[in-house]
N, C-alpha and C. Protein backbone atom coordinates (compact mmCIF):
# COMPACT_ATOMS: atom_id res chain seq x y z
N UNK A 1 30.06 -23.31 -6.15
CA UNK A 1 29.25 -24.13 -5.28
C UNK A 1 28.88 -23.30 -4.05
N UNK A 2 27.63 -23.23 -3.87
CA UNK A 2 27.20 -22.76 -2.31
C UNK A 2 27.51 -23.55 -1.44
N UNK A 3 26.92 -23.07 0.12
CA UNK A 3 26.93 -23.86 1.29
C UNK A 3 26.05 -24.60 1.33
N UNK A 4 24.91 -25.18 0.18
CA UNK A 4 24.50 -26.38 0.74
C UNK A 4 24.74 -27.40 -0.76
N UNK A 5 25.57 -26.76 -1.42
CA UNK A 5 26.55 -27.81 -2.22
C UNK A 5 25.55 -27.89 -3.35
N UNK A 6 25.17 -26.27 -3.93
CA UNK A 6 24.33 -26.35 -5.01
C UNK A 6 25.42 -25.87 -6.07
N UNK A 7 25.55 -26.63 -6.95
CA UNK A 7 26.68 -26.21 -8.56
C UNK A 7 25.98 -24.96 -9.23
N UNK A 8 26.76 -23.78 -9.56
CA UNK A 8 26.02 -23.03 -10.70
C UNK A 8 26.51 -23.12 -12.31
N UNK A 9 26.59 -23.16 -12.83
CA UNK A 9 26.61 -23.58 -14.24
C UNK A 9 26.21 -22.61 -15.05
N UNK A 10 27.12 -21.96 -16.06
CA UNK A 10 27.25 -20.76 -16.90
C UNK A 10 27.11 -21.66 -18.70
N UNK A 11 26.39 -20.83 -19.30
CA UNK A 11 26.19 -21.36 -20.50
C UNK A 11 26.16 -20.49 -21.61
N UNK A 12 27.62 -20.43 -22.34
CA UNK A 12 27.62 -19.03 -22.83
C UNK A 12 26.72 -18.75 -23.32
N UNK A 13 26.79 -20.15 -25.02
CA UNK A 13 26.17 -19.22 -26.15
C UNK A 13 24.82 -19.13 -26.40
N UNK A 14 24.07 -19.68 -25.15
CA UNK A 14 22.61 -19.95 -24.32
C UNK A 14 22.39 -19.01 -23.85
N UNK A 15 23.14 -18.01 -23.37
CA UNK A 15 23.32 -16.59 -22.83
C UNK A 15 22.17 -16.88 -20.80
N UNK A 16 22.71 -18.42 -20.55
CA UNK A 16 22.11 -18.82 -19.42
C UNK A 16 22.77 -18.88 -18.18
N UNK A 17 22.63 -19.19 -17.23
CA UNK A 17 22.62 -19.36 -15.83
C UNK A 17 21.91 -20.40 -15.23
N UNK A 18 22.26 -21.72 -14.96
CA UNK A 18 21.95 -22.86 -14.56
C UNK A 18 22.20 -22.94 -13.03
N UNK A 19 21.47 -23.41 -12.00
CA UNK A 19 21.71 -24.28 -10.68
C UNK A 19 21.64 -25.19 -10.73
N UNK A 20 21.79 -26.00 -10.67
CA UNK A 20 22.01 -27.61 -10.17
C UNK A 20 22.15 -28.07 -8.64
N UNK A 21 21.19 -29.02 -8.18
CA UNK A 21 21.03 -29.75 -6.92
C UNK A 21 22.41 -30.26 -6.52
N UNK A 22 22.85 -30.66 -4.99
CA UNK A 22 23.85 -31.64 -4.98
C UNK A 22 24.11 -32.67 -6.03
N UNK A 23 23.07 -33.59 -5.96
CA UNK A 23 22.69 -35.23 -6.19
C UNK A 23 22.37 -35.01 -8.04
N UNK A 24 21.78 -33.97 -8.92
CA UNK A 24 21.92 -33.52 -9.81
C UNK A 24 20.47 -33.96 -10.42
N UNK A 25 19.54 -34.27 -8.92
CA UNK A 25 17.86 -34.25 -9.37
C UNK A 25 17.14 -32.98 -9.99
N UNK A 26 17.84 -32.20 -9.54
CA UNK A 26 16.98 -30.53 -9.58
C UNK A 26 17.96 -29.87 -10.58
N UNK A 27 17.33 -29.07 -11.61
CA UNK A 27 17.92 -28.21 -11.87
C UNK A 27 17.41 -26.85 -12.27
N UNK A 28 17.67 -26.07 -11.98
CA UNK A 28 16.73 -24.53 -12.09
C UNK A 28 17.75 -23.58 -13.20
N UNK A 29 16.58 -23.16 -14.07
CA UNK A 29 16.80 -22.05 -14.83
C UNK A 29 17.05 -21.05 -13.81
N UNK A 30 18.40 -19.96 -13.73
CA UNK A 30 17.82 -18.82 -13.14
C UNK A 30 17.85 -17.54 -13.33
N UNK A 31 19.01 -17.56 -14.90
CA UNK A 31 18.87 -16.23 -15.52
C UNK A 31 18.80 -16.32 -16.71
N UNK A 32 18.75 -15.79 -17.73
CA UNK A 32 18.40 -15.85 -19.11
C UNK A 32 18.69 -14.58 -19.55
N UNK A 33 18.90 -14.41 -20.93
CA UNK A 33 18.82 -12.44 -21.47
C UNK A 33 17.76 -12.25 -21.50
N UNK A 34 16.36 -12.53 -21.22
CA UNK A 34 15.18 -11.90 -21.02
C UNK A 34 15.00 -11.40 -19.74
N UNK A 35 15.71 -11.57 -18.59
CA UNK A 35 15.57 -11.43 -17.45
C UNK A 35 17.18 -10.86 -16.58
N UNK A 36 17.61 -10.87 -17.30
CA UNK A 36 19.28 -10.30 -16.87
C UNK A 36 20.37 -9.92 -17.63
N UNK A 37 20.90 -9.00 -17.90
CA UNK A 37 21.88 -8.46 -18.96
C UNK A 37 22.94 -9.44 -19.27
N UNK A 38 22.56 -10.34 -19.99
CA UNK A 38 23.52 -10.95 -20.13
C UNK A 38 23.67 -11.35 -21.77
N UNK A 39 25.39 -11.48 -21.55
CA UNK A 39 25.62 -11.45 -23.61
C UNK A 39 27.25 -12.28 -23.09
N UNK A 40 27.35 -13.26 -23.52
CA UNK A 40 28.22 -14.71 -23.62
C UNK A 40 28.83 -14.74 -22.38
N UNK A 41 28.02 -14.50 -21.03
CA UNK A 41 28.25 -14.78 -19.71
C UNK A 41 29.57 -15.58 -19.64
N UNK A 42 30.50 -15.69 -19.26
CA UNK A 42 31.51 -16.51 -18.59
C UNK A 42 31.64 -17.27 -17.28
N UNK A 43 32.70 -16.68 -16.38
CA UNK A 43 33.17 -17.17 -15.23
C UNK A 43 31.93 -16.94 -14.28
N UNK A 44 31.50 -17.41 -13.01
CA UNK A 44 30.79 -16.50 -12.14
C UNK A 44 31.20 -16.97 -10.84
N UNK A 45 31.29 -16.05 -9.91
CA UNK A 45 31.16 -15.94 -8.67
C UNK A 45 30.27 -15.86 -7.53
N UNK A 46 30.39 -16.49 -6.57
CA UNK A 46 28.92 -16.28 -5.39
C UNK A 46 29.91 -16.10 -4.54
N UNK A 47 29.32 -15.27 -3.90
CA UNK A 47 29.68 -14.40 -2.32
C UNK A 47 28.25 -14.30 -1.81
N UNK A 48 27.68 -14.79 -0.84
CA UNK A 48 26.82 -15.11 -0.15
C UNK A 48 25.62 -15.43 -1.11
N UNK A 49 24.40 -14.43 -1.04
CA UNK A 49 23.62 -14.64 -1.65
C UNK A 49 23.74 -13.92 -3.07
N UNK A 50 24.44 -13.36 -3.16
CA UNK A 50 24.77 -12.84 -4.70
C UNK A 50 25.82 -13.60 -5.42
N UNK A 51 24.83 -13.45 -6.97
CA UNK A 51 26.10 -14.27 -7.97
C UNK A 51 26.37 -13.36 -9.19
N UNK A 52 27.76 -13.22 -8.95
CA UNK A 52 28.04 -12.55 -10.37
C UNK A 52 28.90 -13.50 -11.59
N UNK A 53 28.34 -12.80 -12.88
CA UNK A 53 29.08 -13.34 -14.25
C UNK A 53 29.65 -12.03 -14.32
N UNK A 54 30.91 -12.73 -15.54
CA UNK A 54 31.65 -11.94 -16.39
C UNK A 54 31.08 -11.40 -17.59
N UNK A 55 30.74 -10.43 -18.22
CA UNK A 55 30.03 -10.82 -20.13
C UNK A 55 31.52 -10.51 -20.48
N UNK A 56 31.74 -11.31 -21.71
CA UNK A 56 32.48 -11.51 -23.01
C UNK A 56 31.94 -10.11 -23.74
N UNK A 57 30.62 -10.24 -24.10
CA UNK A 57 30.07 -9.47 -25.16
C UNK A 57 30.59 -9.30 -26.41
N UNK A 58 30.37 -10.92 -27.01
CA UNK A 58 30.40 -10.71 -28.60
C UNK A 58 29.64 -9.55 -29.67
N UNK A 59 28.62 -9.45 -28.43
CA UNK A 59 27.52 -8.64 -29.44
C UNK A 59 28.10 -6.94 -29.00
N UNK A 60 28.53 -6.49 -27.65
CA UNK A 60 28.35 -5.00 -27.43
C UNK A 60 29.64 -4.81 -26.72
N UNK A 61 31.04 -4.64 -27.95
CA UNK A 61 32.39 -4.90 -27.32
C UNK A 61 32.24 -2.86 -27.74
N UNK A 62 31.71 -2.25 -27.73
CA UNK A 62 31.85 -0.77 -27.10
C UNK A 62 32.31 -0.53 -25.75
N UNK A 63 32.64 0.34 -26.01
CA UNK A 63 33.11 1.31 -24.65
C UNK A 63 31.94 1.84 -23.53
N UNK A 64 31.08 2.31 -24.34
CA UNK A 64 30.22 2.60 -23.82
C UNK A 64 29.01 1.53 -22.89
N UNK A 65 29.42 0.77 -23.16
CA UNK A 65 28.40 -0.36 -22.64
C UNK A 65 29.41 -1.42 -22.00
N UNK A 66 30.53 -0.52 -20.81
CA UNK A 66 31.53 -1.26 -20.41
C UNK A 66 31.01 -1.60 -19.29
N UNK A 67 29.70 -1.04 -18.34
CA UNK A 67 29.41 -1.49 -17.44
C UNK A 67 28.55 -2.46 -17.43
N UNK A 68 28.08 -3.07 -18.57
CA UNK A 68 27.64 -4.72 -18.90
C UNK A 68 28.36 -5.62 -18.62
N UNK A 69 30.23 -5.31 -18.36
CA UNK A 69 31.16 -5.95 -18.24
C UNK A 69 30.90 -7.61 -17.32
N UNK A 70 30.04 -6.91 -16.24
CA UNK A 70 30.21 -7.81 -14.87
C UNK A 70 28.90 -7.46 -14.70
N UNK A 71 27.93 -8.35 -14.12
CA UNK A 71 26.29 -8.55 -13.76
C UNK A 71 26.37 -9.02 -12.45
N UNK A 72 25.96 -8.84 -11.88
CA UNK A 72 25.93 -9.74 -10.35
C UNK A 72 24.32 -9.67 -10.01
N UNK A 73 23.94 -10.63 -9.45
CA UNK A 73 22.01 -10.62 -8.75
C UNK A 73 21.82 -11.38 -8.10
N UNK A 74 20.97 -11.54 -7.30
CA UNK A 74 20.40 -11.86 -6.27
C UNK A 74 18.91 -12.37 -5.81
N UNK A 75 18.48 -13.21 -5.09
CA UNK A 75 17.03 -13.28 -5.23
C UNK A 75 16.33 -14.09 -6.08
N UNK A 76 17.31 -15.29 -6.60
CA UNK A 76 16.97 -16.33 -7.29
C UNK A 76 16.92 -17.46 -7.34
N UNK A 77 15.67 -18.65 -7.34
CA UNK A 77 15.27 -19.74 -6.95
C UNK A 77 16.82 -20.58 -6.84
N UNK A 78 16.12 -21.64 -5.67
CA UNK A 78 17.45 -22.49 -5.56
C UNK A 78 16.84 -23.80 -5.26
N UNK A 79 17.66 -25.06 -5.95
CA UNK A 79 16.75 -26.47 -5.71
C UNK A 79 16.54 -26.55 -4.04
N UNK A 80 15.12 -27.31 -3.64
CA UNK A 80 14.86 -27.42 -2.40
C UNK A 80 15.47 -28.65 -1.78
């Protein structure tokens, strides 16, 4: 929850990122795998204006693609 009491909402196997209004009028798409590395997103965190997920990564459990681990971003719509 932010400071003006907006919910974010993780959706694994949607591979999404939901906001939600206080009152639960609004709700905004705000990441997707077309638009953010994301592969069975989990937990997430906000620290100011940045929000980070966890990936699971059912699809890319390599080594090499360990820094997919954790996504964090910024700069994304929020209900008015």
């Amino acid at each position: 929850m932010d400071t003006k009491g907006n919910i974010y909402v993780s959706e694994i196997l949607l591979n999404q990122i939901w906001v939600l209004s206080p009152d639960g009028s609004q709700r905004i798409l705000i990441a997707t795998k077309q638009n953010a590395p994301l592969d069975n997103n989990t937990s997430l965190v906000l620290k100011g204006d940045v929000l980070c997920t966890a990936n699971l990564g059912f699809t890319h459990a390599n080594p090499e693609e360990a820094d997919r681990t954790v996504v964090c971003m910024k700069g994304f719509p929020l209900p008015k």
